[in-house]
PDB file of N, CA and C in Angstrom:
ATOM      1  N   UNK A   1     -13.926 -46.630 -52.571  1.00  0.00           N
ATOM      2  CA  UNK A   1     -14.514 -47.277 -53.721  1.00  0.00           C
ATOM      3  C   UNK A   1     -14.013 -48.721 -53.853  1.00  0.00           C
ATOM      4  N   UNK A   2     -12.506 -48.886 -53.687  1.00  0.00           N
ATOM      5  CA  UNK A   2     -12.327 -50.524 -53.875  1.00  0.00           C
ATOM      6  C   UNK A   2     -12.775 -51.453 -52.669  1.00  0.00           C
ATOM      7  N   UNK A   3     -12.345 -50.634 -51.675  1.00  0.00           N
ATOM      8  CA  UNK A   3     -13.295 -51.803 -50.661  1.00  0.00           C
ATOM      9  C   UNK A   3     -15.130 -51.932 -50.828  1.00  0.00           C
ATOM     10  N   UNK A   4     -15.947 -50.963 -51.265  1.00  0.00           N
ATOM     11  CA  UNK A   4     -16.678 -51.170 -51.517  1.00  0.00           C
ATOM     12  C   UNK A   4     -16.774 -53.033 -53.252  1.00  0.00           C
ATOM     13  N   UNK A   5     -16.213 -52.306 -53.758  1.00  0.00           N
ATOM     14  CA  UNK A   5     -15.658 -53.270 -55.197  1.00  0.00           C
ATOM     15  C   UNK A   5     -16.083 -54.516 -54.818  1.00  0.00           C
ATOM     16  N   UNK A   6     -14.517 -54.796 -53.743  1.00  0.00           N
ATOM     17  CA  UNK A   6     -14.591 -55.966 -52.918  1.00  0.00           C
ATOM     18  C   UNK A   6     -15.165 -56.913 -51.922  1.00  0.00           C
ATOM     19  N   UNK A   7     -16.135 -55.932 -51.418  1.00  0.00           N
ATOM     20  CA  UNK A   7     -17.160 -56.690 -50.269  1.00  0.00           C
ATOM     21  C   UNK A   7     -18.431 -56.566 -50.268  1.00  0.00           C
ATOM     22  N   UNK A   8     -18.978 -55.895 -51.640  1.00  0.00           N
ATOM     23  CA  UNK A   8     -20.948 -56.027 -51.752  1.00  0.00           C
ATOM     24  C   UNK A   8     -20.790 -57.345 -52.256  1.00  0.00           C
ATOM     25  N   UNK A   9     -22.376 -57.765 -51.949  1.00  0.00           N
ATOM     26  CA  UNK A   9     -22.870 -58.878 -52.441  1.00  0.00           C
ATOM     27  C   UNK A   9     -23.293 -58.910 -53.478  1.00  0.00           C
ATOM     28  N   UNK A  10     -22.806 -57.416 -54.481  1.00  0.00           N
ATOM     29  CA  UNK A  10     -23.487 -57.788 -56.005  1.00  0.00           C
ATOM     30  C   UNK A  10     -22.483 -58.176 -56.166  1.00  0.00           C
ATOM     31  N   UNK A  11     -22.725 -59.143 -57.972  1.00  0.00           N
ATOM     32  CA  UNK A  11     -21.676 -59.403 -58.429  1.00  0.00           C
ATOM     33  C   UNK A  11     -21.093 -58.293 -59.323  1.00  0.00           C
ATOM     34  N   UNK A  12     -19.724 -58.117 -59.469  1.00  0.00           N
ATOM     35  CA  UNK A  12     -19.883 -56.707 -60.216  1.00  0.00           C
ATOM     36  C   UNK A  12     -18.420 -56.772 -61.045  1.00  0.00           C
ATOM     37  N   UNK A  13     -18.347 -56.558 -62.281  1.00  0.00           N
ATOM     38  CA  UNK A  13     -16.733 -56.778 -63.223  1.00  0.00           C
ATOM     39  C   UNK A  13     -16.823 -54.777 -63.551  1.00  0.00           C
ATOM     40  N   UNK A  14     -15.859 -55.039 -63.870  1.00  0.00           N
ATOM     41  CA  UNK A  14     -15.311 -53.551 -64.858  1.00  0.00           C
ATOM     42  C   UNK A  14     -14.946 -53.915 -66.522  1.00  0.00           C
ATOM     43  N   UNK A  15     -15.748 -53.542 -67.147  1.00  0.00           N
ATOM     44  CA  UNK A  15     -15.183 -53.472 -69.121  1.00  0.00           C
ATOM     45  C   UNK A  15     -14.459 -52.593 -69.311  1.00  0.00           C
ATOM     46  N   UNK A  16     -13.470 -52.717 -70.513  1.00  0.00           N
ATOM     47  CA  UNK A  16     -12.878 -51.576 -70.692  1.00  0.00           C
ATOM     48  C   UNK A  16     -14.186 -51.283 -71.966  1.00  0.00           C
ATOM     49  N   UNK A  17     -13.960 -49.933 -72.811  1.00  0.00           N
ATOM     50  CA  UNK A  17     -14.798 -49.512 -73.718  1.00  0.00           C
ATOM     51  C   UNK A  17     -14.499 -50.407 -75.325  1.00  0.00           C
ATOM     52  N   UNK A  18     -13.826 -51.823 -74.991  1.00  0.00           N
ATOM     53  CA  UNK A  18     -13.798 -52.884 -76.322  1.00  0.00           C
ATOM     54  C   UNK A  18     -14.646 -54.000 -75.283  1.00  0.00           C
ATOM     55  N   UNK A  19     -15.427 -54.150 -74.702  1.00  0.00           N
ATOM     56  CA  UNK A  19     -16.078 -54.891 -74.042  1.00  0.00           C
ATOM     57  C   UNK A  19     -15.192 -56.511 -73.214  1.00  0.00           C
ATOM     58  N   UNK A  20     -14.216 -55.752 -72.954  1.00  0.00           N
ATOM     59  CA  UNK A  20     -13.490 -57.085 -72.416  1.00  0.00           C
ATOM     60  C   UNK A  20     -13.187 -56.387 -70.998  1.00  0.00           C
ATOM     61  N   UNK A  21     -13.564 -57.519 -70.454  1.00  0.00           N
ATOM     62  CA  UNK A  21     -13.113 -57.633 -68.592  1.00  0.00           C
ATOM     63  C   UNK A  21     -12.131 -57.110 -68.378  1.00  0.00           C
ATOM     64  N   UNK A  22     -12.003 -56.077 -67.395  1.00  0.00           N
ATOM     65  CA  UNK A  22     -10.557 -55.797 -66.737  1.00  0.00           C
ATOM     66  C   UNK A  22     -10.434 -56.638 -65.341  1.00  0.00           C
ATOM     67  N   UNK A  23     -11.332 -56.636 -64.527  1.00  0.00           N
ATOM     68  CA  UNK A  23     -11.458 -56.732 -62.860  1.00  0.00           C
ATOM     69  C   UNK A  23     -12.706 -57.400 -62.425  1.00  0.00           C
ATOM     70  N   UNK A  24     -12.952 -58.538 -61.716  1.00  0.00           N
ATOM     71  CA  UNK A  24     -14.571 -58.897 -61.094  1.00  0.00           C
ATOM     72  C   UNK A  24     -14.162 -58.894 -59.947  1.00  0.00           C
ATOM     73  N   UNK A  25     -15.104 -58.570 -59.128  1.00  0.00           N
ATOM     74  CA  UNK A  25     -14.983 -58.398 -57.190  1.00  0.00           C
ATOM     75  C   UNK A  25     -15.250 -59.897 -56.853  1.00  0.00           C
ATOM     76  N   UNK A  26     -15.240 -60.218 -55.965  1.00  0.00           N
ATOM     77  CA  UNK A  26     -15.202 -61.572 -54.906  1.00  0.00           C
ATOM     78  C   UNK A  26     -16.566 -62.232 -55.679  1.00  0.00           C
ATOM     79  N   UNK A  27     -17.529 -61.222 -55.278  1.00  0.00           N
ATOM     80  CA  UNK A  27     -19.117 -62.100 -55.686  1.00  0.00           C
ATOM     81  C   UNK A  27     -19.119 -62.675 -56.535  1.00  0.00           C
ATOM     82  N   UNK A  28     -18.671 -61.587 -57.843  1.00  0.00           N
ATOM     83  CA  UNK A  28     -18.627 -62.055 -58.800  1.00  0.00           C
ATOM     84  C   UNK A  28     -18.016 -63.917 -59.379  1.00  0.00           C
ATOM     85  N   UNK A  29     -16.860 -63.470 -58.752  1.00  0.00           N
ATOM     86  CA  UNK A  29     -16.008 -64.963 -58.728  1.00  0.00           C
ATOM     87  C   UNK A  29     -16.910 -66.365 -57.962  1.00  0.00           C
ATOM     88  N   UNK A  30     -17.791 -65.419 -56.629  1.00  0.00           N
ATOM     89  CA  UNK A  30     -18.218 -66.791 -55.954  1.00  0.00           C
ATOM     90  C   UNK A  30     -19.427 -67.126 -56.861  1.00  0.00           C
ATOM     91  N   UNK A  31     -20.389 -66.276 -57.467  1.00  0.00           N
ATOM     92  CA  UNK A  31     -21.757 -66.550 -58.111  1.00  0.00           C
ATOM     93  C   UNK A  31     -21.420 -67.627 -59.645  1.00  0.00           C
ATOM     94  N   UNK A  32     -20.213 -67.046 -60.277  1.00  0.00           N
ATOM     95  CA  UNK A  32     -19.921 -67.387 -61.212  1.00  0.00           C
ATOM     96  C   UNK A  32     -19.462 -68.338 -61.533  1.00  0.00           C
ATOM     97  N   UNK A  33     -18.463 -68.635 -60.674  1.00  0.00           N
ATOM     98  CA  UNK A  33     -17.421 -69.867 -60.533  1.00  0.00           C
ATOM     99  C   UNK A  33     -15.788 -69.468 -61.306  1.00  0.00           C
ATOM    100  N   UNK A  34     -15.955 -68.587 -61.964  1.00  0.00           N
ATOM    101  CA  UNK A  34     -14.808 -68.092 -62.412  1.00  0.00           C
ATOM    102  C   UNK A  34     -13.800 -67.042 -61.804  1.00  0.00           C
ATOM    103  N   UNK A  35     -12.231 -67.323 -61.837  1.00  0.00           N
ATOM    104  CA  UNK A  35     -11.602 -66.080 -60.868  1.00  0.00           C
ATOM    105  C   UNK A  35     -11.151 -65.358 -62.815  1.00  0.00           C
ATOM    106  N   UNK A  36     -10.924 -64.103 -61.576  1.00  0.00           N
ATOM    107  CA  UNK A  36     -10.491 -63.158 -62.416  1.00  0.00           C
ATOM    108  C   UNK A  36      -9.525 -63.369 -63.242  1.00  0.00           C
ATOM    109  N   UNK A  37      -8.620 -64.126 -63.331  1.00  0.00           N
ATOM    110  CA  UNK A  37      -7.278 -64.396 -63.465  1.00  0.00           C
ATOM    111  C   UNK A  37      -8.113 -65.288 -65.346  1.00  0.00           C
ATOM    112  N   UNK A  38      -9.273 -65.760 -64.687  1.00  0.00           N
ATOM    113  CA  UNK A  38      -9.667 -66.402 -65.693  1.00  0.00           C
ATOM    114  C   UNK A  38     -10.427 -65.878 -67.102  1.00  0.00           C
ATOM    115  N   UNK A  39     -10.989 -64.444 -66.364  1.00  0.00           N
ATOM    116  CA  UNK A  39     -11.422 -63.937 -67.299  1.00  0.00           C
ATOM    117  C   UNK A  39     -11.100 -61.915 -67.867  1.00  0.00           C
ATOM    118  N   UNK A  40     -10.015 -61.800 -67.484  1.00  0.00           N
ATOM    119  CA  UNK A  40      -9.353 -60.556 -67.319  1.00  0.00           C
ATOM    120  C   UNK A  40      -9.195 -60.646 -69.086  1.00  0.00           C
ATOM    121  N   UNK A  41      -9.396 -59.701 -69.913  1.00  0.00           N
ATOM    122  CA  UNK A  41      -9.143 -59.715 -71.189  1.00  0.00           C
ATOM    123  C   UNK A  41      -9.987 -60.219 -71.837  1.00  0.00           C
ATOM    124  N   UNK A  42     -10.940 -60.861 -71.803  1.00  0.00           N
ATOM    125  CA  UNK A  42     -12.335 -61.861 -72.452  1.00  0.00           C
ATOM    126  C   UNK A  42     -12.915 -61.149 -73.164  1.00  0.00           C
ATOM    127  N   UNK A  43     -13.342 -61.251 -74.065  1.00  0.00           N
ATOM    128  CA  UNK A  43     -14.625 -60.511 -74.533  1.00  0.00           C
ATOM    129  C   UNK A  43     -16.063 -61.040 -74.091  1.00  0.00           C
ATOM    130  N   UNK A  44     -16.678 -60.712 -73.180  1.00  0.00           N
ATOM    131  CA  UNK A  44     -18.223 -61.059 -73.101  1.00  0.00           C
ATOM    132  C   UNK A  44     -18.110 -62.568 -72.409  1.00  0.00           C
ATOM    133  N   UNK A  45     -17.265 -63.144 -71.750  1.00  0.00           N
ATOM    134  CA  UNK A  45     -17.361 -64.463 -71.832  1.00  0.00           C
ATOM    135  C   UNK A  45     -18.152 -65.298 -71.467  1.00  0.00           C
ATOM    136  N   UNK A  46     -18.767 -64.658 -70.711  1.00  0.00           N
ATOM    137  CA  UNK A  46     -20.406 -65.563 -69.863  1.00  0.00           C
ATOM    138  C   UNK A  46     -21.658 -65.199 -70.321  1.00  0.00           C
ATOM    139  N   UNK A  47     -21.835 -64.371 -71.579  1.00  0.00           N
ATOM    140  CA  UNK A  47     -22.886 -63.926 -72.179  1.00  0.00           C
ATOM    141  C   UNK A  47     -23.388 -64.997 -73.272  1.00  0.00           C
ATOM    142  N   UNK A  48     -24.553 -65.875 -72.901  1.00  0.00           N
ATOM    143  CA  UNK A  48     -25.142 -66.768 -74.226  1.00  0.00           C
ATOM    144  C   UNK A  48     -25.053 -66.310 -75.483  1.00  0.00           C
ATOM    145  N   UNK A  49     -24.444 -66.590 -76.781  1.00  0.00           N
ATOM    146  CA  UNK A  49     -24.400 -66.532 -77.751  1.00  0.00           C
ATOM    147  C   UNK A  49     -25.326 -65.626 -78.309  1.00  0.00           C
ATOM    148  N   UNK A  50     -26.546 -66.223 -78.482  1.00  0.00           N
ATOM    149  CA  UNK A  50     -27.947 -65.344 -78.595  1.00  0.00           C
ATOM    150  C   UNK A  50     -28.105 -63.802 -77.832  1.00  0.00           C
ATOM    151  N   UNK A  51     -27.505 -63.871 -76.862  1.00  0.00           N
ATOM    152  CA  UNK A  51     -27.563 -62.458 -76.315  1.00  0.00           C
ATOM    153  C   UNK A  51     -26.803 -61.811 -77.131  1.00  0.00           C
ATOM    154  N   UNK A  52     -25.479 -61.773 -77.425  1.00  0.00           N
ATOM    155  CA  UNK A  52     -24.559 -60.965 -77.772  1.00  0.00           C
ATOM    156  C   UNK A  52     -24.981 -59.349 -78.610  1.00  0.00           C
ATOM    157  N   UNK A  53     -25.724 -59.910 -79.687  1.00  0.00           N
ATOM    158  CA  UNK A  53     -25.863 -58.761 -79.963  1.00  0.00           C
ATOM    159  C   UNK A  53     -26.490 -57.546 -79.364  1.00  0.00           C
ATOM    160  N   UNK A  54     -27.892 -58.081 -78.654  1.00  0.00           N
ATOM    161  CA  UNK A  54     -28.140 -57.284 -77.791  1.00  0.00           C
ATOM    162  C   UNK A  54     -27.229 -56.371 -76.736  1.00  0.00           C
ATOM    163  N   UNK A  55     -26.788 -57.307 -76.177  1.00  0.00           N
ATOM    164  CA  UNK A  55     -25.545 -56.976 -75.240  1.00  0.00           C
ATOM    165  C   UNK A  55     -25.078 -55.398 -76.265  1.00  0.00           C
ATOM    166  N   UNK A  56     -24.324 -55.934 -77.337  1.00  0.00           N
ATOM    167  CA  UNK A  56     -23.169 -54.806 -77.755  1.00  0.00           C
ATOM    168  C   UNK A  56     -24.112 -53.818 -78.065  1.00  0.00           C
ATOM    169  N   UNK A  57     -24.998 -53.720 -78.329  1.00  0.00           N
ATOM    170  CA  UNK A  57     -26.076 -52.480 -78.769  1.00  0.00           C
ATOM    171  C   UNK A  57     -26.305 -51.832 -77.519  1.00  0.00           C
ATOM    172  N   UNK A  58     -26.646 -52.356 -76.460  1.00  0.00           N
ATOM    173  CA  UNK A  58     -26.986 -51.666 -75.205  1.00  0.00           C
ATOM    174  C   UNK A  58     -25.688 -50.840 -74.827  1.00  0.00           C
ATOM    175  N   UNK A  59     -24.140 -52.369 -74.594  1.00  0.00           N
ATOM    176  CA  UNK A  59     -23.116 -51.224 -74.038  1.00  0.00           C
ATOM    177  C   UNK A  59     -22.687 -49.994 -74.891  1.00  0.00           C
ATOM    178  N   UNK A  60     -22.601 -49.728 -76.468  1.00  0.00           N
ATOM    179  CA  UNK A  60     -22.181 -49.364 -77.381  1.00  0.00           C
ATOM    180  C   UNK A  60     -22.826 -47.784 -77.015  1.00  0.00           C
ATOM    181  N   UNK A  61     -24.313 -48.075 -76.735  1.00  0.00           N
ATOM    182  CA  UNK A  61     -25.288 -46.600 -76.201  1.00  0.00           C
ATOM    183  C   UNK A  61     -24.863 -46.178 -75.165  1.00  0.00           C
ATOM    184  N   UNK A  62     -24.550 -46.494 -74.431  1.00  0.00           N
ATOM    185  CA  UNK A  62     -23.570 -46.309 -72.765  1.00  0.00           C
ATOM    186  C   UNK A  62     -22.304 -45.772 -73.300  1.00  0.00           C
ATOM    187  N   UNK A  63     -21.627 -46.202 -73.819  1.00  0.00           N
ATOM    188  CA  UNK A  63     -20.152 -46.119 -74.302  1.00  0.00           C
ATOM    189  C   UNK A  63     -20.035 -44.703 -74.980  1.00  0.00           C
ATOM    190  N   UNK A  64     -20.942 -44.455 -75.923  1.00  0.00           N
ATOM    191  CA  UNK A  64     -21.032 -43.467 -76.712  1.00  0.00           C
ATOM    192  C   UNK A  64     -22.235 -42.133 -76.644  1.00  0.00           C
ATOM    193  N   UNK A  65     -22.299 -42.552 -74.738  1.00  0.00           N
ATOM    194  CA  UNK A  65     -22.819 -41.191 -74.641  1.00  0.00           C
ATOM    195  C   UNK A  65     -24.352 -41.197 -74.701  1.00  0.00           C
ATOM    196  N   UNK A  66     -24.985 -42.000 -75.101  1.00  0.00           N
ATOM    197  CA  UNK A  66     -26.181 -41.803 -76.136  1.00  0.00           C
ATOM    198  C   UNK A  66     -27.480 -42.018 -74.790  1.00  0.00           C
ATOM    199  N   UNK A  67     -27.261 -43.027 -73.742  1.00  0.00           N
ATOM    200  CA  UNK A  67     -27.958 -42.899 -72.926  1.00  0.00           C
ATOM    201  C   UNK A  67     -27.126 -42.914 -70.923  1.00  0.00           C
ATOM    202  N   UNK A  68     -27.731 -42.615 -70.421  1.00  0.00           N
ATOM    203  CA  UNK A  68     -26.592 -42.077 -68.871  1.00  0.00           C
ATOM    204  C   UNK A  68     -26.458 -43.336 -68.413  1.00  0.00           C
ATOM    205  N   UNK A  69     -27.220 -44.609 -68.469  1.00  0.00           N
ATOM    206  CA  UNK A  69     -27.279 -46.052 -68.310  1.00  0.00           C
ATOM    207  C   UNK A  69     -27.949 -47.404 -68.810  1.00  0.00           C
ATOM    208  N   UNK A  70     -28.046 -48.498 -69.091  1.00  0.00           N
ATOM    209  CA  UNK A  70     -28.945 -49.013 -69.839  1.00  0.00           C
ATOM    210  C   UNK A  70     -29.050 -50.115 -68.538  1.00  0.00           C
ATOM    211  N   UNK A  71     -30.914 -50.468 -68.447  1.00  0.00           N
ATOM    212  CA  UNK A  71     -30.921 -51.646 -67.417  1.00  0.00           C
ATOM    213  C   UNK A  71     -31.362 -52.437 -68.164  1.00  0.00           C
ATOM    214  N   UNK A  72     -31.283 -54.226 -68.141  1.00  0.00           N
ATOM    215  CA  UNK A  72     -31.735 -55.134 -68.858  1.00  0.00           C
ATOM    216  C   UNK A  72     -31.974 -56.150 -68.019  1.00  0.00           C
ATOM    217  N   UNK A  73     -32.735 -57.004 -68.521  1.00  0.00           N
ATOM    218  CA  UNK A  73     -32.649 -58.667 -67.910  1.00  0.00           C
ATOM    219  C   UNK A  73     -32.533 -59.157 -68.895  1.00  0.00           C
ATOM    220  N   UNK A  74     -31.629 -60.562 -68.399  1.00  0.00           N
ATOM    221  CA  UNK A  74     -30.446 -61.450 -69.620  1.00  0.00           C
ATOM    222  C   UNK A  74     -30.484 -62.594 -68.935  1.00  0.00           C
ATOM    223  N   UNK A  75     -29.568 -63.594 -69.540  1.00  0.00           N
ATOM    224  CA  UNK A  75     -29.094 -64.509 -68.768  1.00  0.00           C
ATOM    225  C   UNK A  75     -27.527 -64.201 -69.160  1.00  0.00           C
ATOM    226  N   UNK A  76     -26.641 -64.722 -68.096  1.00  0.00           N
ATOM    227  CA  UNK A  76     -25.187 -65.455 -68.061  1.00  0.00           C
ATOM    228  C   UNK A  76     -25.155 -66.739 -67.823  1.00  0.00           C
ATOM    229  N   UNK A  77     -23.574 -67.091 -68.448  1.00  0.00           N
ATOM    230  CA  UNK A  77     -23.521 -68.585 -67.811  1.00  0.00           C
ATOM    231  C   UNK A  77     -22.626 -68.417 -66.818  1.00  0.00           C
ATOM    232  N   UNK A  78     -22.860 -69.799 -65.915  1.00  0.00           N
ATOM    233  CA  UNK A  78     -21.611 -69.897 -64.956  1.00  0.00           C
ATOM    234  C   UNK A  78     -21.002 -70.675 -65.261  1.00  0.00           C
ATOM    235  N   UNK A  79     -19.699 -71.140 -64.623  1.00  0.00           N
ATOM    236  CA  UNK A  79     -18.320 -72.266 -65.103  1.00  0.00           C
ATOM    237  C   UNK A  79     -18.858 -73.395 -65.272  1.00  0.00           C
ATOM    238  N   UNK A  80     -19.683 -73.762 -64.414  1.00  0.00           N
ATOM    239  CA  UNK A  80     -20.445 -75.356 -64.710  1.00  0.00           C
ATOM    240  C   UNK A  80     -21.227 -75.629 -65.707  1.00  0.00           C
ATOM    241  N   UNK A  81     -22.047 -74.771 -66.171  1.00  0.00           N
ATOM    242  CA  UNK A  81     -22.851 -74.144 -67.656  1.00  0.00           C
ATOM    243  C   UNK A  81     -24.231 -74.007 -66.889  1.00  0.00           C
ATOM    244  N   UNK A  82     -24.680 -73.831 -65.646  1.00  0.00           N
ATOM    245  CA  UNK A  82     -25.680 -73.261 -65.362  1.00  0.00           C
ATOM    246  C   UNK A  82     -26.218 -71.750 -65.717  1.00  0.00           C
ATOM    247  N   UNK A  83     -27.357 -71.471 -66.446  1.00  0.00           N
ATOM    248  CA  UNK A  83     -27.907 -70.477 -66.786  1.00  0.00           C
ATOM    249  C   UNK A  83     -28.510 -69.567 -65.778  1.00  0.00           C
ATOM    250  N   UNK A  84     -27.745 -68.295 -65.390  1.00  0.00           N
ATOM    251  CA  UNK A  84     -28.975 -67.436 -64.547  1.00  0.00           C
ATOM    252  C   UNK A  84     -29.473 -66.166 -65.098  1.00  0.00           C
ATOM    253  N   UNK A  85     -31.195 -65.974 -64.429  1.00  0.00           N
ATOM    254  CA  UNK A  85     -31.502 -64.512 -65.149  1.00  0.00           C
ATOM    255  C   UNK A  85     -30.777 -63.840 -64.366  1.00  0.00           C
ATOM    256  N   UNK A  86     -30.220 -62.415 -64.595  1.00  0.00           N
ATOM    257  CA  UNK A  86     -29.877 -61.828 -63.508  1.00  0.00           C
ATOM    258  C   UNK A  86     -30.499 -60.235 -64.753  1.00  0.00           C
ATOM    259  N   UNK A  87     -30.174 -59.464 -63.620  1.00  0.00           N
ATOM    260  CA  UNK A  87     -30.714 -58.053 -63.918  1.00  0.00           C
ATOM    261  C   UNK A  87     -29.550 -57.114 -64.283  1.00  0.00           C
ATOM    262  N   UNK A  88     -29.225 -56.345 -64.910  1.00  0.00           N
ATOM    263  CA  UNK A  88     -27.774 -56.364 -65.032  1.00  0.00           C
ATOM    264  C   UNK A  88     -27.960 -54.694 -65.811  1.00  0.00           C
ATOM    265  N   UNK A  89     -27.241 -54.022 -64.884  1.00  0.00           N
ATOM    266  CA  UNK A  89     -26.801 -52.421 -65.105  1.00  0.00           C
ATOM    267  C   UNK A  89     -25.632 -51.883 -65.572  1.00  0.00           C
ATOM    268  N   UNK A  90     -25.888 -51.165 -66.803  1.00  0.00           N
ATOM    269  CA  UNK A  90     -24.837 -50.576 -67.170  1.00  0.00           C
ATOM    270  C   UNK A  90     -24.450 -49.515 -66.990  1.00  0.00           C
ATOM    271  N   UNK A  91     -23.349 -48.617 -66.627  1.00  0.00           N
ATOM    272  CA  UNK A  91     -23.526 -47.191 -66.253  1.00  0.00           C
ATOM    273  C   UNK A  91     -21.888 -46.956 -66.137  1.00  0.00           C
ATOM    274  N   UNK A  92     -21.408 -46.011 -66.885  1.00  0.00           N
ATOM    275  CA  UNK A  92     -19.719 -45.392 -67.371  1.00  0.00           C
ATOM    276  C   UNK A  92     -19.273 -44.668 -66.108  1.00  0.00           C
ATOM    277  N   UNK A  93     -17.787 -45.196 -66.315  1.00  0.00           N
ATOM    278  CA  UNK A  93     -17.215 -44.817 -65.217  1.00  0.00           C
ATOM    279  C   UNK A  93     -16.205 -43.489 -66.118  1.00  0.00           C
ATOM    280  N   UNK A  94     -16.307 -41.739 -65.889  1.00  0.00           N
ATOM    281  CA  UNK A  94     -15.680 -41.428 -66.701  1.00  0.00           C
ATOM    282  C   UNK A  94     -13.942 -40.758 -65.894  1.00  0.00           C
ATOM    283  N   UNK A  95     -13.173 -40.353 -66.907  1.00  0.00           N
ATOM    284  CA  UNK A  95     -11.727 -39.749 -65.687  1.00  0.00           C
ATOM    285  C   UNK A  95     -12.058 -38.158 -65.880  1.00  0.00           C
ATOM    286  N   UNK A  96     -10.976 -37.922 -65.424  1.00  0.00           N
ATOM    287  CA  UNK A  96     -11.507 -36.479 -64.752  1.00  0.00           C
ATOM    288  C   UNK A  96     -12.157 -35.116 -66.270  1.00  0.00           C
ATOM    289  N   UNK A  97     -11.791 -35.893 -67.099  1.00  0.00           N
ATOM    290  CA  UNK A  97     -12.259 -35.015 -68.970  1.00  0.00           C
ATOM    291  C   UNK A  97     -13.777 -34.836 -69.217  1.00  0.00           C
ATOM    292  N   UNK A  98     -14.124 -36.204 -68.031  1.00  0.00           N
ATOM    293  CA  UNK A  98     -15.360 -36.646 -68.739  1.00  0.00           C
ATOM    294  C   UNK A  98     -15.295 -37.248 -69.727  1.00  0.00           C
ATOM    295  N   UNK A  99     -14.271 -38.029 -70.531  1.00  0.00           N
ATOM    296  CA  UNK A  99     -14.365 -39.207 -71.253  1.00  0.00           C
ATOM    297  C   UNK A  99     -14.784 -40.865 -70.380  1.00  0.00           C
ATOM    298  N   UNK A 100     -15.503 -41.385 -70.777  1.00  0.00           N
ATOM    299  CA  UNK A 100     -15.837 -42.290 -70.772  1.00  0.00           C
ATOM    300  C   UNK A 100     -14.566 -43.660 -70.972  1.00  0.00           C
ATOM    301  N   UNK A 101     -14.159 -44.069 -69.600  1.00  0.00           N
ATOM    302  CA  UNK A 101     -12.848 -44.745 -69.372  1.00  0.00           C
ATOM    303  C   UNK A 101     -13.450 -46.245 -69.471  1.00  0.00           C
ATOM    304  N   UNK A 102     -14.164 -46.556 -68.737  1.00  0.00           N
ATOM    305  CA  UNK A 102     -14.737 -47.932 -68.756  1.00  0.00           C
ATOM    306  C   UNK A 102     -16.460 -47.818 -67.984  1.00  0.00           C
ATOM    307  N   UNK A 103     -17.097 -49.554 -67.994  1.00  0.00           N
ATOM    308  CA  UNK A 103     -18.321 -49.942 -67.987  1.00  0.00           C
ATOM    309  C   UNK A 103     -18.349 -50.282 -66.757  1.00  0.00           C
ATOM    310  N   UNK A 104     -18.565 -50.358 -65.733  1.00  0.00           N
ATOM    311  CA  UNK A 104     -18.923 -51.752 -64.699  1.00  0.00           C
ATOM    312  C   UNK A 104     -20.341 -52.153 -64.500  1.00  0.00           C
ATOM    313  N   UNK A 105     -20.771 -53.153 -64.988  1.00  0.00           N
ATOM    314  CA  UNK A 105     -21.860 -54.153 -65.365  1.00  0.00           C
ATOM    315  C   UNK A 105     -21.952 -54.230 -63.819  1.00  0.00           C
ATOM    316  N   UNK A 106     -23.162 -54.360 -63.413  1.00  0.00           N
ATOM    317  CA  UNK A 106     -23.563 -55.206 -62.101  1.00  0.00           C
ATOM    318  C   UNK A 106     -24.565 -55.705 -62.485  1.00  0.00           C
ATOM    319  N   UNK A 107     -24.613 -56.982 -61.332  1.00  0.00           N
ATOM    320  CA  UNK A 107     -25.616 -58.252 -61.902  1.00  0.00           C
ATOM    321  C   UNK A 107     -25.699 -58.503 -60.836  1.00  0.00           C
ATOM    322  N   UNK A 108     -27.628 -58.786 -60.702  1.00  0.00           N
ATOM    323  CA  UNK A 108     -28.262 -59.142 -59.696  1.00  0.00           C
ATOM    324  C   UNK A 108     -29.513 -60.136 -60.352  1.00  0.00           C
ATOM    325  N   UNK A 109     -29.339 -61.002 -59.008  1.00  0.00           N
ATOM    326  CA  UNK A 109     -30.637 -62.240 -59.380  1.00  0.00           C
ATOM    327  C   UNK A 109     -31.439 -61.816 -59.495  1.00  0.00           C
TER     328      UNK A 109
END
């Protein structure tokens, strides 16, 4: 699983279930412009303002069970402030209880 993490060409982070970054793989860092180091603990940080709420309504249904994944198209920003659509999947990663441990978002152009 982590070498996978580390070497697709999606871009792909891990949330914990308060919507802040734990981990982004390589892509992530190269598409984005941001390293991890930069955004480990963030809440939402590349999500346009205007999105947000959307955003927390979608992960919140994921989080709490309510649907098995949510798919959307959005935009993010990148470090330079370029806007991209990307397509972006939500789907819970749970531990062995079946509680619901964290999110990993993937995002595709």
């Amino acid at each position: 699983m982590e070498s996978f993490f580390n070497h697709t060409t999606d871009a792909l982070s891990v949330f914990d279930t308060s919507m802040r970054i734990v981990m982004v793989n390589p892509a992530f860092e190269s598409l984005f412009g941001y390293t991890q180091a930069e955004l480990a603990g963030r809440l939402l940080p590349i999500t346009p303002a205007d999105e947000l709420e959307t955003i927390r309504t979608k992960f919140r249904e994921v989080v709490q069970g309510k649907v098995p994944f949510v798919e959307y198209e959005g935009k993010k920003i990148c470090k330079n402030g370029q806007i991209l659509n990307v397509l972006v999947r939500l789907s819970p990663i749970r531990n062995a209880r079946g509680k619901i441990v964290s999110i990993p978002p993937c995002l595709r152009i």
